[in-house]
N, C-alpha and C. Protein backbone atom coordinates (compact mmCIF):
# COMPACT_ATOMS: atom_id res chain seq x y z
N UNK A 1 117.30 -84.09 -13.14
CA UNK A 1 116.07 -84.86 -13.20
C UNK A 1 114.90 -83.89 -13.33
N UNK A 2 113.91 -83.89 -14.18
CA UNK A 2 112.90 -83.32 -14.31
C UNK A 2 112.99 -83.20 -16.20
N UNK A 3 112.02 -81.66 -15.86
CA UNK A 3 111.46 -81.73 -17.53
C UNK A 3 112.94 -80.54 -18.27
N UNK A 4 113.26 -80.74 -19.00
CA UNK A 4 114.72 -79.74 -19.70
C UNK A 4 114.00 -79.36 -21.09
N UNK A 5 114.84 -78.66 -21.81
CA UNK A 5 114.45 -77.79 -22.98
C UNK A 5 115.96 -78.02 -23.86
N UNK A 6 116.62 -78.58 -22.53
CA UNK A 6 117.65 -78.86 -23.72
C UNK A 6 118.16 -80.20 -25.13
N UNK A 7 118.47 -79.54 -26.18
CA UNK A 7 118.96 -80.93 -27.26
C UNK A 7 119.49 -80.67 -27.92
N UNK A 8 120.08 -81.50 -29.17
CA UNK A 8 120.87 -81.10 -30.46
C UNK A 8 120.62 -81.94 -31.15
N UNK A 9 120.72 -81.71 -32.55
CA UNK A 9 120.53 -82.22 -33.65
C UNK A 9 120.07 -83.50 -33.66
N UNK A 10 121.50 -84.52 -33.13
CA UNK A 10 121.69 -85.55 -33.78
C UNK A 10 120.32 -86.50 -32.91
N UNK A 11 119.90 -86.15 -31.35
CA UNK A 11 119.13 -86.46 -30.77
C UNK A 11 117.20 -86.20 -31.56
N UNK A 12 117.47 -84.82 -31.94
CA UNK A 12 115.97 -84.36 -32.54
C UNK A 12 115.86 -85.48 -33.87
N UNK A 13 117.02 -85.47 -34.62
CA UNK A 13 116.75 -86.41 -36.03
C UNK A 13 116.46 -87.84 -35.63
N UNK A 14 117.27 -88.36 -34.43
CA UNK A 14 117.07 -89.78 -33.90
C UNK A 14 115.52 -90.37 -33.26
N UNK A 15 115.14 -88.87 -32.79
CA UNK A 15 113.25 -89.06 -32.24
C UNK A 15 112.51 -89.08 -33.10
N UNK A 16 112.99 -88.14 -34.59
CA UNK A 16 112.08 -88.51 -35.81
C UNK A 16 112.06 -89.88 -36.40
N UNK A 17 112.92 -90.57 -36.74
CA UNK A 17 113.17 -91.54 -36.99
C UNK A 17 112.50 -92.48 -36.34
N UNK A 18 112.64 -92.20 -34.90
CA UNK A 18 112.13 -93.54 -34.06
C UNK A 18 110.40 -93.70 -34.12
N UNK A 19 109.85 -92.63 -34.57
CA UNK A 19 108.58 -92.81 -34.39
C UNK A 19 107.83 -92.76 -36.28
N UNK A 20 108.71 -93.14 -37.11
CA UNK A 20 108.79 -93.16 -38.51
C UNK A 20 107.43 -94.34 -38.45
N UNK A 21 107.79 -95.22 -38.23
CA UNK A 21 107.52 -96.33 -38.09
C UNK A 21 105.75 -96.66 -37.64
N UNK A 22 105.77 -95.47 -36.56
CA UNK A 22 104.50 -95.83 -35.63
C UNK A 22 103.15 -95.20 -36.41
N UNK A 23 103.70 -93.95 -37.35
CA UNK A 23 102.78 -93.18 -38.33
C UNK A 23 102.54 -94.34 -39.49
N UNK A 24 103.69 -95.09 -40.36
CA UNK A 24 103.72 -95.63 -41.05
C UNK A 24 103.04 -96.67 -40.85
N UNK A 25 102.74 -97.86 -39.44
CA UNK A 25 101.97 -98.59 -38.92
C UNK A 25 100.96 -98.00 -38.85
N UNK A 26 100.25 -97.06 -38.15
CA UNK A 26 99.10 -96.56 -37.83
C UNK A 26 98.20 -96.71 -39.05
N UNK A 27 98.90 -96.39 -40.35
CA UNK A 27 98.43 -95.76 -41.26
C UNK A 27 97.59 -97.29 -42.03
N UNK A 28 98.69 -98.79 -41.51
CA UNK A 28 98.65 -100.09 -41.76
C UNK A 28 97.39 -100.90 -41.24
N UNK A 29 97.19 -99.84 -40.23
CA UNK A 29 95.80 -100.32 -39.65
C UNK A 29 94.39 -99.51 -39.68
N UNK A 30 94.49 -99.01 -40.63
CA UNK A 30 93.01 -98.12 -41.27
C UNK A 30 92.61 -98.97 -42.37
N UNK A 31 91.26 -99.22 -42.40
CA UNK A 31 90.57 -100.14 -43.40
C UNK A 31 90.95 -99.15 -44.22
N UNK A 32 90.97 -100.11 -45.75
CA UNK A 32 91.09 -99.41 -46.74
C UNK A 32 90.44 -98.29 -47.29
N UNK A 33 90.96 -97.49 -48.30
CA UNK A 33 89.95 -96.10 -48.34
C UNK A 33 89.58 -95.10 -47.54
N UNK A 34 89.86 -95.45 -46.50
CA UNK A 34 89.73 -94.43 -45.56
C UNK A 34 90.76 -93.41 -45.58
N UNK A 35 90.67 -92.27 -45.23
CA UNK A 35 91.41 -91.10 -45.85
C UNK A 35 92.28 -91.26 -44.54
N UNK A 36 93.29 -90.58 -44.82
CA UNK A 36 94.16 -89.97 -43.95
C UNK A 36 93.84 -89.43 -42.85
N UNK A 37 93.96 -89.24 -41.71
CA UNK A 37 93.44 -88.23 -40.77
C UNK A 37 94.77 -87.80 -40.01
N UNK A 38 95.57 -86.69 -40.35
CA UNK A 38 96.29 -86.14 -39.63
C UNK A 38 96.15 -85.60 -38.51
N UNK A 39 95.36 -85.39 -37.85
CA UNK A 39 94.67 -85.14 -36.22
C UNK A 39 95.13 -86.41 -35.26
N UNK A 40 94.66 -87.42 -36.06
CA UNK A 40 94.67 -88.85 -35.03
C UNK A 40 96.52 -89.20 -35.44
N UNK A 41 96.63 -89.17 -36.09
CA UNK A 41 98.19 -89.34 -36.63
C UNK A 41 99.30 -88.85 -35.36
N UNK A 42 98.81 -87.27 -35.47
CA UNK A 42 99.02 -86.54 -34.75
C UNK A 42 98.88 -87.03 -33.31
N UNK A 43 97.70 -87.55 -32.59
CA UNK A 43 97.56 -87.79 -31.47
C UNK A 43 97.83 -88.54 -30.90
N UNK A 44 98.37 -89.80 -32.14
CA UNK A 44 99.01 -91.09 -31.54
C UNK A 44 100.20 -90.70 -31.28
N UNK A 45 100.87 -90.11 -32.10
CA UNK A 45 101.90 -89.72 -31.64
C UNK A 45 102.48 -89.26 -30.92
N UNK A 46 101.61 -88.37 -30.40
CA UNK A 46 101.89 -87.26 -29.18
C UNK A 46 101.26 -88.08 -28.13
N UNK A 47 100.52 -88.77 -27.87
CA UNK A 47 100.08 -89.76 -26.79
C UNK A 47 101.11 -90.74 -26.51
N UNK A 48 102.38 -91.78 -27.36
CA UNK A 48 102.57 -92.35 -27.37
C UNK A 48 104.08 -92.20 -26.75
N UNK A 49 104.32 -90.42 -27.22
CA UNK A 49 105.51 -89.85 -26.83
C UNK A 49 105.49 -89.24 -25.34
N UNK A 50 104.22 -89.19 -25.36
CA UNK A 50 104.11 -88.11 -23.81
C UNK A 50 104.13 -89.55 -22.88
N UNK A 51 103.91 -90.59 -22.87
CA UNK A 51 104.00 -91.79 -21.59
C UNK A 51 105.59 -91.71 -21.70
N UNK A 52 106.19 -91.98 -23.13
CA UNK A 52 107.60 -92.55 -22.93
C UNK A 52 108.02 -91.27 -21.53
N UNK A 53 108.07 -90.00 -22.31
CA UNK A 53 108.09 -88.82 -21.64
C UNK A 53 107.96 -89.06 -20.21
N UNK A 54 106.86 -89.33 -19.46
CA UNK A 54 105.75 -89.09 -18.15
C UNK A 54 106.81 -90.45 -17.57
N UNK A 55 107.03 -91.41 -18.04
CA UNK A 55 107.70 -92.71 -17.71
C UNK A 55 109.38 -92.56 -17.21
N UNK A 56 109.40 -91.13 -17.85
CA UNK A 56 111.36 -91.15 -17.92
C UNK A 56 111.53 -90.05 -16.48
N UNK A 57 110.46 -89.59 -16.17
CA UNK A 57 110.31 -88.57 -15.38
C UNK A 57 110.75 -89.38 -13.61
N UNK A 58 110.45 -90.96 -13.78
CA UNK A 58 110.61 -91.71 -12.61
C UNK A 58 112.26 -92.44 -12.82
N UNK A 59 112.73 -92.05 -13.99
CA UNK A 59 113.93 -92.65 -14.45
C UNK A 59 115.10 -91.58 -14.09
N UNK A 60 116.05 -92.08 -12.60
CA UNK A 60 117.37 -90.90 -12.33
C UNK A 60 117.84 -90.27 -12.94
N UNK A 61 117.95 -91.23 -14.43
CA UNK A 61 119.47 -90.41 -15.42
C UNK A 61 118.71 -90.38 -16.61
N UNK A 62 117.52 -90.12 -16.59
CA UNK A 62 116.80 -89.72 -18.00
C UNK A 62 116.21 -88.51 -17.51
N UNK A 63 115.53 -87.14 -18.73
CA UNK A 63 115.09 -86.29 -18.02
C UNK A 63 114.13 -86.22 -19.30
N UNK A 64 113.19 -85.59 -18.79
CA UNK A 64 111.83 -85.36 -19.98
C UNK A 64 111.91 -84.20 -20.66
N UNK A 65 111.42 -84.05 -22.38
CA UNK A 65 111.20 -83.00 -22.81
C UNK A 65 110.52 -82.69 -23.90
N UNK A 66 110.01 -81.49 -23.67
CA UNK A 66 108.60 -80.91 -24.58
C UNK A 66 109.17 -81.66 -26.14
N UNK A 67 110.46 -80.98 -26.45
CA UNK A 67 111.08 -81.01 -27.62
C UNK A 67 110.97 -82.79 -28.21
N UNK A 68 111.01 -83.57 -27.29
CA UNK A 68 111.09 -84.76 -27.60
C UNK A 68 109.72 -85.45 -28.23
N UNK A 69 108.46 -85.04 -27.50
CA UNK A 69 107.14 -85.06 -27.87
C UNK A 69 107.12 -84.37 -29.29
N UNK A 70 107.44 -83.06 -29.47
CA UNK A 70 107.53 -82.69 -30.56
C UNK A 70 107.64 -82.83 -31.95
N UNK A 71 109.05 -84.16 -31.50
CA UNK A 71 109.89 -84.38 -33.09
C UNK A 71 109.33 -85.74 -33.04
N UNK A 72 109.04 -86.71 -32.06
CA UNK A 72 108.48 -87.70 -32.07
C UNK A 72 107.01 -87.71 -32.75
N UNK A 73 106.80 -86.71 -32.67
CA UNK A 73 105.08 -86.26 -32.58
C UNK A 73 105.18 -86.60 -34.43
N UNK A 74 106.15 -85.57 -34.93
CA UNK A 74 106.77 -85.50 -36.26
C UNK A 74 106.94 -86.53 -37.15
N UNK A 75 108.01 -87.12 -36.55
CA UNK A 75 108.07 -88.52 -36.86
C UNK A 75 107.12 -89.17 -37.36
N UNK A 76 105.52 -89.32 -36.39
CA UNK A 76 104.79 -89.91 -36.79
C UNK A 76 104.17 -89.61 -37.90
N UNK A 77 103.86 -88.38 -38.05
CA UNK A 77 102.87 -87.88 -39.42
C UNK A 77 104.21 -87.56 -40.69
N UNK A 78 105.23 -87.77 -40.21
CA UNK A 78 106.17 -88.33 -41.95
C UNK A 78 105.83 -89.76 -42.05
N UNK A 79 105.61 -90.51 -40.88
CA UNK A 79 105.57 -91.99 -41.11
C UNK A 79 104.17 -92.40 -42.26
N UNK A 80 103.38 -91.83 -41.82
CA UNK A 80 102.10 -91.73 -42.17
C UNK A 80 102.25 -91.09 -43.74
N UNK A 81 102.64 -90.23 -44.06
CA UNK A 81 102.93 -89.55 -45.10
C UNK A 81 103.80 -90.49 -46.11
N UNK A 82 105.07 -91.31 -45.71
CA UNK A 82 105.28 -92.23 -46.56
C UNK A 82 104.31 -93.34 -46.69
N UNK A 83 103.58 -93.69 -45.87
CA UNK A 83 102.42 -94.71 -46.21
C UNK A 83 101.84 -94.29 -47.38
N UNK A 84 101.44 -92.84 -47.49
CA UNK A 84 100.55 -92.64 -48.31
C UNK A 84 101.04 -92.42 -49.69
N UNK A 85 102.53 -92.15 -49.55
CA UNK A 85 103.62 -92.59 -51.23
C UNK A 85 103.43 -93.71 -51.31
N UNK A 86 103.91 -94.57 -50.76
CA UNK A 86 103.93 -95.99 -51.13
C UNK A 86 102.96 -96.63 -51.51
């Protein structure tokens, strides 16, 4: 219980994924024309990952980690980035 450093693959690709979505939304709710802002992209993400994070810290058999904020963080600004293909 606490904060670890440890992971593997299949976990880091599964946190990108999960937060695909939240960049790709974010991006759904900017009036039109408005540019991109990878900062805020960025911050939702990392805000949104650090509660799950801060939340798992009260959870026995879950443990928190930097790495998870990280790829989650990630996640979001690819999400955002396919918004801006599409």
């Amino acid at each position: 219980h606490g904060l670890t450093m440890l992971w593997d693959w299949s976990d880091s690709v599964m946190n990108v994924v999960m937060f695909v979505p939240i960049g790709f939304c974010f991006q759904l709710t900017r009036p039109a024309g408005v540019a991109l802002s990878w900062t805020r992209v960025l911050l939702v993400g990392a805000a949104l990952s650090g509660g799950i994070e801060i939340a798992q810290l009260f959870e026995a058999t879950r443990f928190t980690s930097l790495v998870d904020v990280a790829t989650n963080s990630g996640g979001a600004l690819i999400g955002a980035a396919l918004y801006q293909v599409v």
